[in-house]
Protein backbone atom coordinates (compact mmCIF):
# COMPACT_ATOMS: atom_id res chain seq x y z
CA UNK A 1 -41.52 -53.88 42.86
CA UNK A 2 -39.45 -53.34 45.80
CA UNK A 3 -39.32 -56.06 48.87
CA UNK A 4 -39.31 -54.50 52.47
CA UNK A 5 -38.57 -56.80 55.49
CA UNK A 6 -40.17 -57.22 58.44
CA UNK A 7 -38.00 -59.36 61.07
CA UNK A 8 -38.89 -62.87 60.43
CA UNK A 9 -42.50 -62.68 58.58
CA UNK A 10 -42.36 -62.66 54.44
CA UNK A 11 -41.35 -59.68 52.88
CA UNK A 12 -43.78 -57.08 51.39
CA UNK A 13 -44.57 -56.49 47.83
CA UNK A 14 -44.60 -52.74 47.47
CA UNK A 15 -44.88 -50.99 44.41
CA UNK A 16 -42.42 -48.99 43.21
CA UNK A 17 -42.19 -44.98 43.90
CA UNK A 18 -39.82 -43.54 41.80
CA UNK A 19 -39.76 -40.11 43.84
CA UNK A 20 -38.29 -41.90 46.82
CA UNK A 21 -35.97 -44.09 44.76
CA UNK A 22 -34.42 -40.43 43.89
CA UNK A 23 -34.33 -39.42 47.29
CA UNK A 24 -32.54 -42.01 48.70
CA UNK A 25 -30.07 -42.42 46.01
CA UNK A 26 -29.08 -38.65 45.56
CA UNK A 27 -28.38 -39.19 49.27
CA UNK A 28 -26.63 -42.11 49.12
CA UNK A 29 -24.50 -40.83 46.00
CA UNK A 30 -23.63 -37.79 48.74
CA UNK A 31 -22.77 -40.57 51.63
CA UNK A 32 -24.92 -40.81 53.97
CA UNK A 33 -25.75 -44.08 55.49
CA UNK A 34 -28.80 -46.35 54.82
CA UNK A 35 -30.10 -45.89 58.37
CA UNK A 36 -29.44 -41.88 58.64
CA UNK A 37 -31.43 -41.86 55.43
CA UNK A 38 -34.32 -43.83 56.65
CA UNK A 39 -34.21 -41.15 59.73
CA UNK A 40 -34.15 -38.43 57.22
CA UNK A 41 -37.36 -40.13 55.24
CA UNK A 42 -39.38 -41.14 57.96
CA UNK A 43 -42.22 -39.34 58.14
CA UNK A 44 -42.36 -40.62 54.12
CA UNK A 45 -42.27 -44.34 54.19
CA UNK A 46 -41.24 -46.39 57.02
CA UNK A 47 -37.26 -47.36 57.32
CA UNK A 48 -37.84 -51.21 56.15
CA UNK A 49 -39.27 -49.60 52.97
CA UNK A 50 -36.37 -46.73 52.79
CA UNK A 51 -33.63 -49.65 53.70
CA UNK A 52 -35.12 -52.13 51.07
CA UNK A 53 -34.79 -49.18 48.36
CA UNK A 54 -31.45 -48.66 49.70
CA UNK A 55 -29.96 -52.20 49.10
CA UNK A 56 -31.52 -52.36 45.71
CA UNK A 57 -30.27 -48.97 44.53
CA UNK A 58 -26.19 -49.67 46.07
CA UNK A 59 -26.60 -53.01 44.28
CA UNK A 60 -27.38 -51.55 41.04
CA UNK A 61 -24.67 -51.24 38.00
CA UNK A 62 -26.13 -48.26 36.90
CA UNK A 63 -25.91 -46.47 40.32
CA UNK A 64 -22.12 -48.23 40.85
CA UNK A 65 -21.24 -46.22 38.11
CA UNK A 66 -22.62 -42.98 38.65
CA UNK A 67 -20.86 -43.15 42.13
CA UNK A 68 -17.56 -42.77 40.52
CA UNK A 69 -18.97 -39.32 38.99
CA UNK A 70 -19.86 -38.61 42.29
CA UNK A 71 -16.49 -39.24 43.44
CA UNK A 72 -14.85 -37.31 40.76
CA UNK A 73 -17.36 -34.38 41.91
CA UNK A 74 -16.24 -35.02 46.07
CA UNK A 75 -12.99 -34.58 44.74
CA UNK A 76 -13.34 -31.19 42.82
CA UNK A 77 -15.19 -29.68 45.56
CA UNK A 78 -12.05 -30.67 47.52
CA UNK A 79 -9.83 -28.86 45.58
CA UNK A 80 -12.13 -25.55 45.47
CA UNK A 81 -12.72 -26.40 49.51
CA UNK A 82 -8.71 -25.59 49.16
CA UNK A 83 -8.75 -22.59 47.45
CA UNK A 84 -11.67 -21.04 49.85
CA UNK A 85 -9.66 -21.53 52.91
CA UNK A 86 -6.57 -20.37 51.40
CA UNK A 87 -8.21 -16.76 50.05
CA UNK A 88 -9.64 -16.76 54.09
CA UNK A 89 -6.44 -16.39 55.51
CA UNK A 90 -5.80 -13.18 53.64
CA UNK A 91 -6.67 -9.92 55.41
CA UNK A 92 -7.97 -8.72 52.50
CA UNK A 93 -10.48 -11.75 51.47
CA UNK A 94 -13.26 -9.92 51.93
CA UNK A 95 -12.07 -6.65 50.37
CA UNK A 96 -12.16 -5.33 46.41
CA UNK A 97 -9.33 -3.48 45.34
CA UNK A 98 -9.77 0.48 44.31
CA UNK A 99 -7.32 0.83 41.56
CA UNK A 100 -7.16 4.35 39.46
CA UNK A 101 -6.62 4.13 35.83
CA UNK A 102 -4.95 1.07 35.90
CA UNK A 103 -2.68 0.26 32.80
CA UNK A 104 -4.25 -2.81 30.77
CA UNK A 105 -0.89 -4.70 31.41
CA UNK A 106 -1.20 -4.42 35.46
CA UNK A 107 -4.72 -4.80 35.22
CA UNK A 108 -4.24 -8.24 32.95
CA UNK A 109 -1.61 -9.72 35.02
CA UNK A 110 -3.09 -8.89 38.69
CA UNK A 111 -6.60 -9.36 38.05
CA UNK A 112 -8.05 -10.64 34.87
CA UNK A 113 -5.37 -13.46 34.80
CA UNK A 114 -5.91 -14.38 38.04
CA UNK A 115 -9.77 -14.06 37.92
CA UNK A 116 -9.83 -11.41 41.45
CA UNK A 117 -12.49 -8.40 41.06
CA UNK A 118 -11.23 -4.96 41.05
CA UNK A 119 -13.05 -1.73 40.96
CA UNK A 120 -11.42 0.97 38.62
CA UNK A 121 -11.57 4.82 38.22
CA UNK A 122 -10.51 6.95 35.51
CA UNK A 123 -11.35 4.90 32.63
CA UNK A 124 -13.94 6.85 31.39
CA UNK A 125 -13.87 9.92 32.67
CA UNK A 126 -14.03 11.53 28.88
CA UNK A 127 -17.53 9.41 27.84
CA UNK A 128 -19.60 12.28 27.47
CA UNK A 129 -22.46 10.03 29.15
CA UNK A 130 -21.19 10.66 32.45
CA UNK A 131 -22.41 14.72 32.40
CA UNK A 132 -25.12 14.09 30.14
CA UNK A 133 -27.45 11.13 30.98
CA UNK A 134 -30.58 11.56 33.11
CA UNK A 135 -34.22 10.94 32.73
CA UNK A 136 -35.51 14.09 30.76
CA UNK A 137 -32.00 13.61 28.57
CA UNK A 138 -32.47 10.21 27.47
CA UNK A 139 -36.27 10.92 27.22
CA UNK A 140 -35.32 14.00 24.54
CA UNK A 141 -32.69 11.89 22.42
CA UNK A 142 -34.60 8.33 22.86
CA UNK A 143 -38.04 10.05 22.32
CA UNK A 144 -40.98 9.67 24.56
CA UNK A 145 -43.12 7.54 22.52
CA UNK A 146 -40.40 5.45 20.91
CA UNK A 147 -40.87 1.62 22.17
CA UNK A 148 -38.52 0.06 23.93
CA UNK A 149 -37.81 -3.43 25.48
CA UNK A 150 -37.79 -3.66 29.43
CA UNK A 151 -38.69 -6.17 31.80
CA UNK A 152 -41.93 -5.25 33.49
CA UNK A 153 -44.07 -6.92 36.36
CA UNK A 154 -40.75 -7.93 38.54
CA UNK A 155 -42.42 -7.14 41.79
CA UNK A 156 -45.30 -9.40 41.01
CA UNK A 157 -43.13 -12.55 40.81
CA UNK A 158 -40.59 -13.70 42.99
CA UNK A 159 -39.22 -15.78 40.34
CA UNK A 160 -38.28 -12.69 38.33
CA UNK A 161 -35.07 -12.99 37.82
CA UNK A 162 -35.20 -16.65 36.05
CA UNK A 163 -38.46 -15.76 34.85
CA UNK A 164 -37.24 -12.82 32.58
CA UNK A 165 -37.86 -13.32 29.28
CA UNK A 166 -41.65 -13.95 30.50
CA UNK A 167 -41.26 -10.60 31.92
CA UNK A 168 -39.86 -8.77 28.53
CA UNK A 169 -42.57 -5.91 27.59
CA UNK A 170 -42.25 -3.56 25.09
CA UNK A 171 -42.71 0.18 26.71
CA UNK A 172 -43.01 3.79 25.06
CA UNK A 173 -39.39 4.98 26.54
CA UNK A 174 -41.75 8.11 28.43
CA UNK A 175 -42.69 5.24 30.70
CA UNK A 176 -39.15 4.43 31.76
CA UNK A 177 -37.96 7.96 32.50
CA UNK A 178 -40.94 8.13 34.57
CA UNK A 179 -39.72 5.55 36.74
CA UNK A 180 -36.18 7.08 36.77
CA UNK A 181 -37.49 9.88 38.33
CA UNK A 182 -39.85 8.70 40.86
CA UNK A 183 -38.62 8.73 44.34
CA UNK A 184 -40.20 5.78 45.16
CA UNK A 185 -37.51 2.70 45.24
CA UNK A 186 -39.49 -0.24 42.19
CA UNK A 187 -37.97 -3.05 41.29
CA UNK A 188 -41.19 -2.95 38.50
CA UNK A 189 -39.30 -2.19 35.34
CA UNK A 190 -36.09 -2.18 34.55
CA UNK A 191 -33.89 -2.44 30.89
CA UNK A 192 -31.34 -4.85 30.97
CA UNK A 193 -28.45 -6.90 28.89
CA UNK A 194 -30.89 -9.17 28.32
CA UNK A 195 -33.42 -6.65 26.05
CA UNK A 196 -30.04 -5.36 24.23
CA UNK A 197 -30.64 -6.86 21.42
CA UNK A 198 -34.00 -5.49 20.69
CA UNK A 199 -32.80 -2.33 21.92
CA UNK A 200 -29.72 -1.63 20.11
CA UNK A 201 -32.01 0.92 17.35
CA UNK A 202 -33.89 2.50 19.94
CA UNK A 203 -30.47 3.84 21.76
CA UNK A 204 -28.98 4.67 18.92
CA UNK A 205 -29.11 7.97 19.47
CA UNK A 206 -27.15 7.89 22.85
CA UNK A 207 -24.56 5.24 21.52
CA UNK A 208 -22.07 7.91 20.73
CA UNK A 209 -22.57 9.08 24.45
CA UNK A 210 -19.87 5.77 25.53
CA UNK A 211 -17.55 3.97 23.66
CA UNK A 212 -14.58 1.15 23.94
CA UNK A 213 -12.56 1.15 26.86
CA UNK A 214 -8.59 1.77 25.72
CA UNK A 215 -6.85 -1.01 26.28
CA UNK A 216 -9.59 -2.95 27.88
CA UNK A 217 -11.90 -3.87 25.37
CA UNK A 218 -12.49 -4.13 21.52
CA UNK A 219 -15.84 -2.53 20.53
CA UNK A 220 -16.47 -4.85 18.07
CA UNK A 221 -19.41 -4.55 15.84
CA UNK A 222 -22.26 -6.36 17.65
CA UNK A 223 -20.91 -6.50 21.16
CA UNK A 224 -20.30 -2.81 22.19
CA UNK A 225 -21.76 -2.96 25.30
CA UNK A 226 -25.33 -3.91 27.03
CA UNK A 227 -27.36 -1.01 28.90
CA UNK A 228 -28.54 -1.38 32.32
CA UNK A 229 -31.31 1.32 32.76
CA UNK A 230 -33.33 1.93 36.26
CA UNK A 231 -34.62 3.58 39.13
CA UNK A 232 -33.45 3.08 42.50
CA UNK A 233 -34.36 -0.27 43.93
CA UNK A 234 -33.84 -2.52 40.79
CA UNK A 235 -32.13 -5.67 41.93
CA UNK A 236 -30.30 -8.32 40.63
CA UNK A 237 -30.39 -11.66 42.50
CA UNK A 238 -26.96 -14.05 43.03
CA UNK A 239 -26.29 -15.55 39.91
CA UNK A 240 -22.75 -16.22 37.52
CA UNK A 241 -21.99 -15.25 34.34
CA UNK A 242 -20.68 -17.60 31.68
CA UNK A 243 -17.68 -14.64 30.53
CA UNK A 244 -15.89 -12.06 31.97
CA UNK A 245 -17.71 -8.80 32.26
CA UNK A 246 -16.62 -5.21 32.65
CA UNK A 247 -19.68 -3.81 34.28
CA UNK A 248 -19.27 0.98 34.10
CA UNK A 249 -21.18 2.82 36.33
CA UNK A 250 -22.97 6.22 34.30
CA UNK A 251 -24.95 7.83 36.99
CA UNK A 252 -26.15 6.67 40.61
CA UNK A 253 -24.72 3.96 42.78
CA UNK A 254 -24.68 0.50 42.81
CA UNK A 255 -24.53 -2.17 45.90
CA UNK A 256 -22.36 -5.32 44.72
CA UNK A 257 -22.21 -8.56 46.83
CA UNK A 258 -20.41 -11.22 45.24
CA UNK A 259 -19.19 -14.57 46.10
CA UNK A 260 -15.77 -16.34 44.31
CA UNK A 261 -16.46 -18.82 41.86
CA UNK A 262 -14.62 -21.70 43.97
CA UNK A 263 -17.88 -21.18 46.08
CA UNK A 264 -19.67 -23.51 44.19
CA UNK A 265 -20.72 -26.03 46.67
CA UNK A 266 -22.31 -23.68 48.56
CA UNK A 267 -24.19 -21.39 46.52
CA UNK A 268 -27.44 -23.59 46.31
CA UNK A 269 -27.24 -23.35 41.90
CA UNK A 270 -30.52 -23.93 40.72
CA UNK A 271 -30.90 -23.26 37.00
CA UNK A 272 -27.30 -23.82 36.14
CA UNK A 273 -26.27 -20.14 36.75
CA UNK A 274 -28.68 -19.25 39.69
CA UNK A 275 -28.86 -19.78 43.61
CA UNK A 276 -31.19 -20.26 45.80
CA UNK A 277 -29.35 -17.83 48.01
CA UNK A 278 -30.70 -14.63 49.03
CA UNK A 279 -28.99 -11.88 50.06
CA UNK A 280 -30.73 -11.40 53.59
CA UNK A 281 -30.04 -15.31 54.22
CA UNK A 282 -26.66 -15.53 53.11
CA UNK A 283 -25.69 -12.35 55.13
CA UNK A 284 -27.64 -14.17 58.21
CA UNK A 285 -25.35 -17.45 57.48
CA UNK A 286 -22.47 -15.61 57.05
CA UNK A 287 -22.84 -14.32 60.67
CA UNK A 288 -24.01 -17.46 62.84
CA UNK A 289 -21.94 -20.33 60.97
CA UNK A 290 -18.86 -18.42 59.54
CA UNK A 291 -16.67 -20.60 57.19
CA UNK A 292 -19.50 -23.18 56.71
CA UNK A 293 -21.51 -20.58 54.54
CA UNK A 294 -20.22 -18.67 51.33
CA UNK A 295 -17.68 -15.99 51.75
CA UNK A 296 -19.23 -12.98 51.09
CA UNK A 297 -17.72 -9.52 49.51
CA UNK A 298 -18.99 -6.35 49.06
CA UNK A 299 -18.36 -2.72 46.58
CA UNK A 300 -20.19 0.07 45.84
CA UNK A 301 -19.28 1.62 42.68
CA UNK A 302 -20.15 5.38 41.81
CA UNK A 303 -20.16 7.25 38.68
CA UNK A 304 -17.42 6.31 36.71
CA UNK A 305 -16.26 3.42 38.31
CA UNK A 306 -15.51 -0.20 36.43
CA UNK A 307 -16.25 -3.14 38.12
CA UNK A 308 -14.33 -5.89 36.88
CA UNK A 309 -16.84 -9.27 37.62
CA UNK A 310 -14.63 -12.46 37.04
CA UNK A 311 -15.78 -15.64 34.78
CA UNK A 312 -18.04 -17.98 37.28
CA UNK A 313 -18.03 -15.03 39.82
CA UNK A 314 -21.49 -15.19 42.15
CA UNK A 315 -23.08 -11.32 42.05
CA UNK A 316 -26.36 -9.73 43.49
CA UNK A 317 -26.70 -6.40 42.17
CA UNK A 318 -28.78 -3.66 43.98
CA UNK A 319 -29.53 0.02 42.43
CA UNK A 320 -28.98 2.69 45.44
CA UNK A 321 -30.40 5.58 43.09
CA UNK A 322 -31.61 6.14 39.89
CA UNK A 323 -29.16 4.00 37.76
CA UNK A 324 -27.52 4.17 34.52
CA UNK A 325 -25.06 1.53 33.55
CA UNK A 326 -22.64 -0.23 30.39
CA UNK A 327 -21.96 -3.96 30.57
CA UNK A 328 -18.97 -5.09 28.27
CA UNK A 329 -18.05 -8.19 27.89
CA UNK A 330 -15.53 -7.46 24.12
CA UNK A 331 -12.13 -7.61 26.03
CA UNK A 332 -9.23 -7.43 24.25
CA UNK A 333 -7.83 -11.24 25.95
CA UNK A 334 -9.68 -14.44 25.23
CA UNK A 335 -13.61 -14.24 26.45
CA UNK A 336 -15.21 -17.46 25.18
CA UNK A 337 -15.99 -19.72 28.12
CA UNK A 338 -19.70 -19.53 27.53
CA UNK A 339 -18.74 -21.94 24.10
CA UNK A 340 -17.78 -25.33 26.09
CA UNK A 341 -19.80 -24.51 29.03
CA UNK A 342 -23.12 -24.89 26.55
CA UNK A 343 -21.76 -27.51 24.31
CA UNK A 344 -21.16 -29.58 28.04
CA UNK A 345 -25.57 -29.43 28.38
């Protein structure tokens, strides 16, 4: 039961709603005041009633203490806050560097130790993939009637990215290429990491297409890279990894907007590792409040190229063209931030 004042006369008795408690403490753990929060919740209960759960909630142990969390949390966002507006005054914040055939050593010290994005040539120009793979190729090694796992039915749900393993559909592989060569932009079907494992025997055949990257990465057994296989108009939304990934470029072009991990605070996370964000919205922030909203950087990488995505990194992926791509994630320098991110839940 919660008491609400009126002046002078007795208090009401009012039954408790637990969805308002929850509002007005998650806004009183951010800092707003009692009476800016009964402005915010008006139209849902009158302000005696939003006040009265105020002074009970700021009066309880159990909220005390989760305020020092919240503290702790103000504090860390700080400290990233810091590190935005530092990387701002560069003139090349919003730029990825274009290195070619960078030695592992350079590459380590300027950009996977210090967690920047770079785009790469000349890695791979000897993976036979990159003159070989197209539809009617893939289609002639694969086989047209061998099944394959793809997500299928993205364009009928807007949720598609989170909802993807309610999406996974096994597919005779003709299907695929027929969507490779279409010249109709779908985000309908597209093979991803996420079906690699039930993949890996169906693309057998092609696996000796690619290989390791020198210097780069390991190829262990088991985690020798993750296809990324679709026609032009597959998108990924904003979202973070929980490891470092080395993302190659076969055939066609990719769009890549990301967004640093010290971003956080910004990035709307819903899901743990999504956002809210999309990329029309965030482009439209970018331009009428500036600093206030995410910074925002953009590459295009061509056959090829190797995009190196930082740990934490924000990325929304679009395919310009019919799209072939290899995902590693084996490098050759410790990966394994994914292990006490999960044991954290």
């Amino acid at each position: 039961m919660v008491h609400a004042a009126r002046g002078k006369a007795k208090p009401r008795v009012v039954e408790f709603d637990p969805v308002l408690a929850t509002l007005v403490a998650e806004r009183l753990a951010q800092g707003l005041h009692p009476s800016l929060i009964a402005l915010q919740l008006g139209q849902r209960a009158d302000p005696d009633l939003v006040a009265a759960y105020a002074r009970e909630i700021e009066s309880h142990p159990y909220f005390r203490g989760a305020l020092v969390v919240a503290d702790a949390l103000k504090k860390r966002d700080w400290i990233l806050d810091c590190q935005a507006r530092s990387w701002r005054q560069s003139p090349d914040a919003t730029t990825i560097d274009r290195c070619e055939g960078l030695s592992p050593d350079v590459f380590l010290r300027d950009y996977y130790a210090n967690q920047r994005p770079v785009v790469i040539g000349g890695l791979v120009d000897h993976w036979p993939a990159l003159s070989l793979w197209s539809a009617d190729y893939l289609e002639a090694k694969v086989g047209r009637d061998t099944l394959v796992e793809a997500q299928k039915g993205r364009e009928s749900r807007k949720d598609f990215e989170t909802a993807k393993l309610d999406l996974r559909r096994t597919v005779p592989f003709g299907e695929i290429a027929a969507a490779l060569r279409s010249p109709v932009p779908s985000n309908d079907l597209y093979v991803t990491a996420n079906n690699g494992a039930n993949n890996r025997a169906a693309f057998d055949p092609i696996w000796p297409d690619f290989g390791p990257v020198a210097g780069y990465t390991t190829g262990a057994q088991g985690n020798d890279g993750y296809l990324w296989i679709g026609p032009a108009g597959t998108v990924t939304p904003f979202h973070h990894d929980l490891t470092n990934n080395l993302l190659i470029q076969v055939k066609g072009r990719k769009r890549v907007h990301m967004v640093p991990n010290w971003e956080e605070a910004r990035m709307k996370q819903t899901g743990r590792i999504f956002s809210d964000w999309t990329l029309d919205e965030l482009q439209k922030a970018r331009a009428s409040s500036g600093d206030r909203a995410p910074i925002l950087i953009e590459a295009e990488i061509g056959p090829g190229d190797a995009l190196f995505i930082p740990v934490g990194w924000w990325h929304h992926v679009v395919s310009l063209d019919e799209s072939y791509s290899v995902l590693f994630t084996d490098f050759v320098w410790p990966n394994d931030f994914a292990t006490p991110f999960m044991q954290g839940r």
